[in-house]
C-alpha atoms as a PDB file:
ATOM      1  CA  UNK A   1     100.951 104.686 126.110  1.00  0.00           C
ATOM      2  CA  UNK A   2     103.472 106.779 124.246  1.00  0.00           C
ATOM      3  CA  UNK A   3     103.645 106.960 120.701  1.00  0.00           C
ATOM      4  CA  UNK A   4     106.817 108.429 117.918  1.00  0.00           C
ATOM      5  CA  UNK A   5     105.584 110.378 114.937  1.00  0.00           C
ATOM      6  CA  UNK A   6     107.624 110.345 112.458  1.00  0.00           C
ATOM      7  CA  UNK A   7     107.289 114.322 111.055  1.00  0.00           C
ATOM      8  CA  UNK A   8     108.420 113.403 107.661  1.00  0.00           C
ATOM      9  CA  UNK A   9     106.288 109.940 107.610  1.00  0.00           C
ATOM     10  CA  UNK A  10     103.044 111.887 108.728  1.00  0.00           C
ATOM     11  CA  UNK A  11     103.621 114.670 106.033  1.00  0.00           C
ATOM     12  CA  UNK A  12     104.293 112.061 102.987  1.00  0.00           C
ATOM     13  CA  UNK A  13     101.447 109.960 104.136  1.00  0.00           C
ATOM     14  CA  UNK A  14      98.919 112.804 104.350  1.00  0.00           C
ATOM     15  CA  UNK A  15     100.556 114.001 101.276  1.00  0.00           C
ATOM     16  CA  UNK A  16      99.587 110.995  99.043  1.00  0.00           C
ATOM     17  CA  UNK A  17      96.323 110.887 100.597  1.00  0.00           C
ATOM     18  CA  UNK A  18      95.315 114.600  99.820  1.00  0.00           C
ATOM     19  CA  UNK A  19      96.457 114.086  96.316  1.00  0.00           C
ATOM     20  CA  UNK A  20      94.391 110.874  96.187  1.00  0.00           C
ATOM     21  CA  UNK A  21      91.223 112.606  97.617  1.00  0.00           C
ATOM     22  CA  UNK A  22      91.884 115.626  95.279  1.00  0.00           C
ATOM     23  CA  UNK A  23      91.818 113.383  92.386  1.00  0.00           C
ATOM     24  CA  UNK A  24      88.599 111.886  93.624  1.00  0.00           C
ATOM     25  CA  UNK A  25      87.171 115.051  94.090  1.00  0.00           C
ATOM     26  CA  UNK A  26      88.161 115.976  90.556  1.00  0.00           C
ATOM     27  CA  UNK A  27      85.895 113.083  89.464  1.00  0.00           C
ATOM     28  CA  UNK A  28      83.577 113.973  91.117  1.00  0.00           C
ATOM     29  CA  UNK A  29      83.375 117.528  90.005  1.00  0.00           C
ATOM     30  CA  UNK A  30      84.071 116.734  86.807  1.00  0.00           C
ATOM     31  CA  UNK A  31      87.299 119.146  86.900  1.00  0.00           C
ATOM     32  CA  UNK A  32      90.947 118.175  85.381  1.00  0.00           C
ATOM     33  CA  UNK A  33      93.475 120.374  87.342  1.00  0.00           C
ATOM     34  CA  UNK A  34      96.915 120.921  86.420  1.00  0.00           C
ATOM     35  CA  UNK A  35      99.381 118.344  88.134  1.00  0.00           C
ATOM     36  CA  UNK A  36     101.409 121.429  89.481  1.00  0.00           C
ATOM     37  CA  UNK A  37      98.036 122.689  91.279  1.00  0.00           C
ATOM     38  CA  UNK A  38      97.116 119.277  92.527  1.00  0.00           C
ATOM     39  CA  UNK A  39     100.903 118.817  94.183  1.00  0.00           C
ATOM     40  CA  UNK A  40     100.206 122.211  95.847  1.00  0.00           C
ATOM     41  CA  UNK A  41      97.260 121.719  97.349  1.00  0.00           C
ATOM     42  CA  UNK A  42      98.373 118.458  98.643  1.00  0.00           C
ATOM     43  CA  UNK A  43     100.958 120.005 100.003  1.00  0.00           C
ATOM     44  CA  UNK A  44      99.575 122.626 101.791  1.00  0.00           C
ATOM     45  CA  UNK A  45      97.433 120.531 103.294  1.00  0.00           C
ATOM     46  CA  UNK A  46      99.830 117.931 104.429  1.00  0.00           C
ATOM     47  CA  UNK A  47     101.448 120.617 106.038  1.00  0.00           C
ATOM     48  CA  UNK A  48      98.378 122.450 107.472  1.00  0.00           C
ATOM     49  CA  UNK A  49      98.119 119.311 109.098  1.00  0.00           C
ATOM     50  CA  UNK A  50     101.678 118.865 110.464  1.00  0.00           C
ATOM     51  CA  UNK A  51     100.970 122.401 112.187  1.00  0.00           C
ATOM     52  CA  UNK A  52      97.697 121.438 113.549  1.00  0.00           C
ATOM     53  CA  UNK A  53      99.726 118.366 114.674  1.00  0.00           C
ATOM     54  CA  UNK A  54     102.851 119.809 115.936  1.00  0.00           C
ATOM     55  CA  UNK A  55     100.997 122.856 117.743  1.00  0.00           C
ATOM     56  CA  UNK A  56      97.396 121.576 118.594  1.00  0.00           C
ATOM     57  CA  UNK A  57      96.139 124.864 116.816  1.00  0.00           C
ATOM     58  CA  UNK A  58      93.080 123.288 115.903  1.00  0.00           C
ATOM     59  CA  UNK A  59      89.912 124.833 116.168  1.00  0.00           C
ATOM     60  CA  UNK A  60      86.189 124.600 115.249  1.00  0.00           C
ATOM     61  CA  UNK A  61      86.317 124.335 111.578  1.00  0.00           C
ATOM     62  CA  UNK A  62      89.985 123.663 111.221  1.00  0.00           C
ATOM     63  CA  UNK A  63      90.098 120.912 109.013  1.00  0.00           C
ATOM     64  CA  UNK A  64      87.310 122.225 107.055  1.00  0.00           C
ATOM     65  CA  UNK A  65      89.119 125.365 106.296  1.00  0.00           C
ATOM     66  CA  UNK A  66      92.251 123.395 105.402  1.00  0.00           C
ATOM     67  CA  UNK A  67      90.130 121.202 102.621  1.00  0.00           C
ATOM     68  CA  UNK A  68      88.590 124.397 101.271  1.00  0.00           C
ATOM     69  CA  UNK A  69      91.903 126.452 100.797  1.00  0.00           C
ATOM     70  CA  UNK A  70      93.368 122.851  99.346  1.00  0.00           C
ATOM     71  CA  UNK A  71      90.301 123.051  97.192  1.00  0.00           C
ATOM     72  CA  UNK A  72      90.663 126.564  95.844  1.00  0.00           C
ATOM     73  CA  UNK A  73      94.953 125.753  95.407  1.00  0.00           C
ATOM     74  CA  UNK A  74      94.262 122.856  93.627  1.00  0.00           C
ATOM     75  CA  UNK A  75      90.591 123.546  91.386  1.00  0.00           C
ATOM     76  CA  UNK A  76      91.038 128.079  90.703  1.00  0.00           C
ATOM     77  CA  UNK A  77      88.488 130.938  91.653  1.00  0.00           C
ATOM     78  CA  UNK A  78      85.057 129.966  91.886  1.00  0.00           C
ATOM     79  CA  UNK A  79      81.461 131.579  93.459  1.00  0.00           C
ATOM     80  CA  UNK A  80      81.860 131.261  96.858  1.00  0.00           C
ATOM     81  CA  UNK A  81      79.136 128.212  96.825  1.00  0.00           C
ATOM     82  CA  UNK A  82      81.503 126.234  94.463  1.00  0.00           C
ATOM     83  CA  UNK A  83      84.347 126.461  97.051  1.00  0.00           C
ATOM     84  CA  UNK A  84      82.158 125.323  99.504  1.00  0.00           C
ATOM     85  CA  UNK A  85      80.723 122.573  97.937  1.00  0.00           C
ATOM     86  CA  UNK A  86      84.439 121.712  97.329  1.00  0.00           C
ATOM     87  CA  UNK A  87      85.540 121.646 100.882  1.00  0.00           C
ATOM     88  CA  UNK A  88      82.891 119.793 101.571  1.00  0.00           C
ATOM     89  CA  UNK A  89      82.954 116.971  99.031  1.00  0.00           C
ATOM     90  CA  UNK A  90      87.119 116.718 100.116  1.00  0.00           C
ATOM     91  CA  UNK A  91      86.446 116.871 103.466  1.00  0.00           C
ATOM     92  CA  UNK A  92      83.501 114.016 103.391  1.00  0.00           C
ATOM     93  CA  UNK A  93      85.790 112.244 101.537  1.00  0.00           C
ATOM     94  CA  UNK A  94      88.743 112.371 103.921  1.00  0.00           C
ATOM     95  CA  UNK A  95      85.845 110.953 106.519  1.00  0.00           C
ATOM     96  CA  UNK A  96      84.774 107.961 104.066  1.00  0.00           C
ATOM     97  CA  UNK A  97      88.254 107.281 103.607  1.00  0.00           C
ATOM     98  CA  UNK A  98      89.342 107.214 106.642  1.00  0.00           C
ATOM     99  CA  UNK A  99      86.419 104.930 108.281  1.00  0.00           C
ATOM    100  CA  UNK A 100      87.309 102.446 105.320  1.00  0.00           C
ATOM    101  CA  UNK A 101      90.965 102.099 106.049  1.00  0.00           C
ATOM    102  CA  UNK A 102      89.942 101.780 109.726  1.00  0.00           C
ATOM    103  CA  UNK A 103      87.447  98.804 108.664  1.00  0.00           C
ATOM    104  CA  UNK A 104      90.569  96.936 106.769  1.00  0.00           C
ATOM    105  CA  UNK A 105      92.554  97.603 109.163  1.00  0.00           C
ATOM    106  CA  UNK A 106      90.399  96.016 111.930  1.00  0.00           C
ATOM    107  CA  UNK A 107      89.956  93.146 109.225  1.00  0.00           C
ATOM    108  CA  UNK A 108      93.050  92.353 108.169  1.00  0.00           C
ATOM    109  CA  UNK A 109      93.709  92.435 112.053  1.00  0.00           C
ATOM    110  CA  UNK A 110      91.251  89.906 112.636  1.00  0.00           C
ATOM    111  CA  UNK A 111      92.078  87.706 109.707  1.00  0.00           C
ATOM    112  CA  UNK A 112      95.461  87.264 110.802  1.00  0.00           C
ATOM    113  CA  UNK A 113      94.534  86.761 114.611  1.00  0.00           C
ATOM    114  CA  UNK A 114      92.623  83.626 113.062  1.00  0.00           C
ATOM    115  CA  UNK A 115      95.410  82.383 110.865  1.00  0.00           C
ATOM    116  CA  UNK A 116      97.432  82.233 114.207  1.00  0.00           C
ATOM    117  CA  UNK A 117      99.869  85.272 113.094  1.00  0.00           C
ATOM    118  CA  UNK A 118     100.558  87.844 115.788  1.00  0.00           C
ATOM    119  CA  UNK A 119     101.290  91.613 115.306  1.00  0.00           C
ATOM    120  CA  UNK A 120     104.849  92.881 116.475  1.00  0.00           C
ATOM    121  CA  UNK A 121     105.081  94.004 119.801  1.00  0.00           C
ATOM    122  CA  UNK A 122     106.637  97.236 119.998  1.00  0.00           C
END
């Protein structure tokens, strides 16, 4: 099965979602950044992750790297263990977020299988 990515569709989409899981994070933390800092980190992770798309440059720790750099764009300096804990909460976020979309997805699928509605057929 072949599939199109859409470069620009992939990078918007991961864009809004960094800056959502930022935000969360933020909560979380306790921790107000700037709106400038938050668009930055999102950013840079969006397009961390067209690279590690585009080039299958991915390697152990990859994605955990990219959520602690977006962490340290978007939140300043901290100790080393704050940074961490950063990457960590964003990163275990991205996985929460992701299996949760993936469970309405497969819902919504199934709901509208019973209504007698079919997907489109690409």
């Amino acid at each position: 099965m072949e599939y199109n990515i859409y470069l620009d569709v992939f990078f918007f989409v991961n864009f809004t979602m960094n800056l959502l899981l930022l935000a969360g994070c933020g909560r979380i933390l306790r921790v107000a950044p700037s709106l400038k800092r938050s668009f930055l980190g999102a950013a840079f992770g969006a397009a961390a992750s067209a690279v590690v798309l585009l080039f299958g440059v991915e390697f152990v720790g990859c994605r955990l790297l990219i959520a602690a750099v977006m962490g340290r764009i978007t939140y300043g300096k901290g100790k080393a263990g704050v940074a961490i804990k950063r990457g960590l909460i964003l990163f275990f976020g991205a996985f929460v977020f992701s299996g949760a979309v993936s469970w309405l997805s497969q819902i919504s699928g199934k709901f509208l299988e019973a209504k007698g509605i079919q997907g489109k057929e690409a």
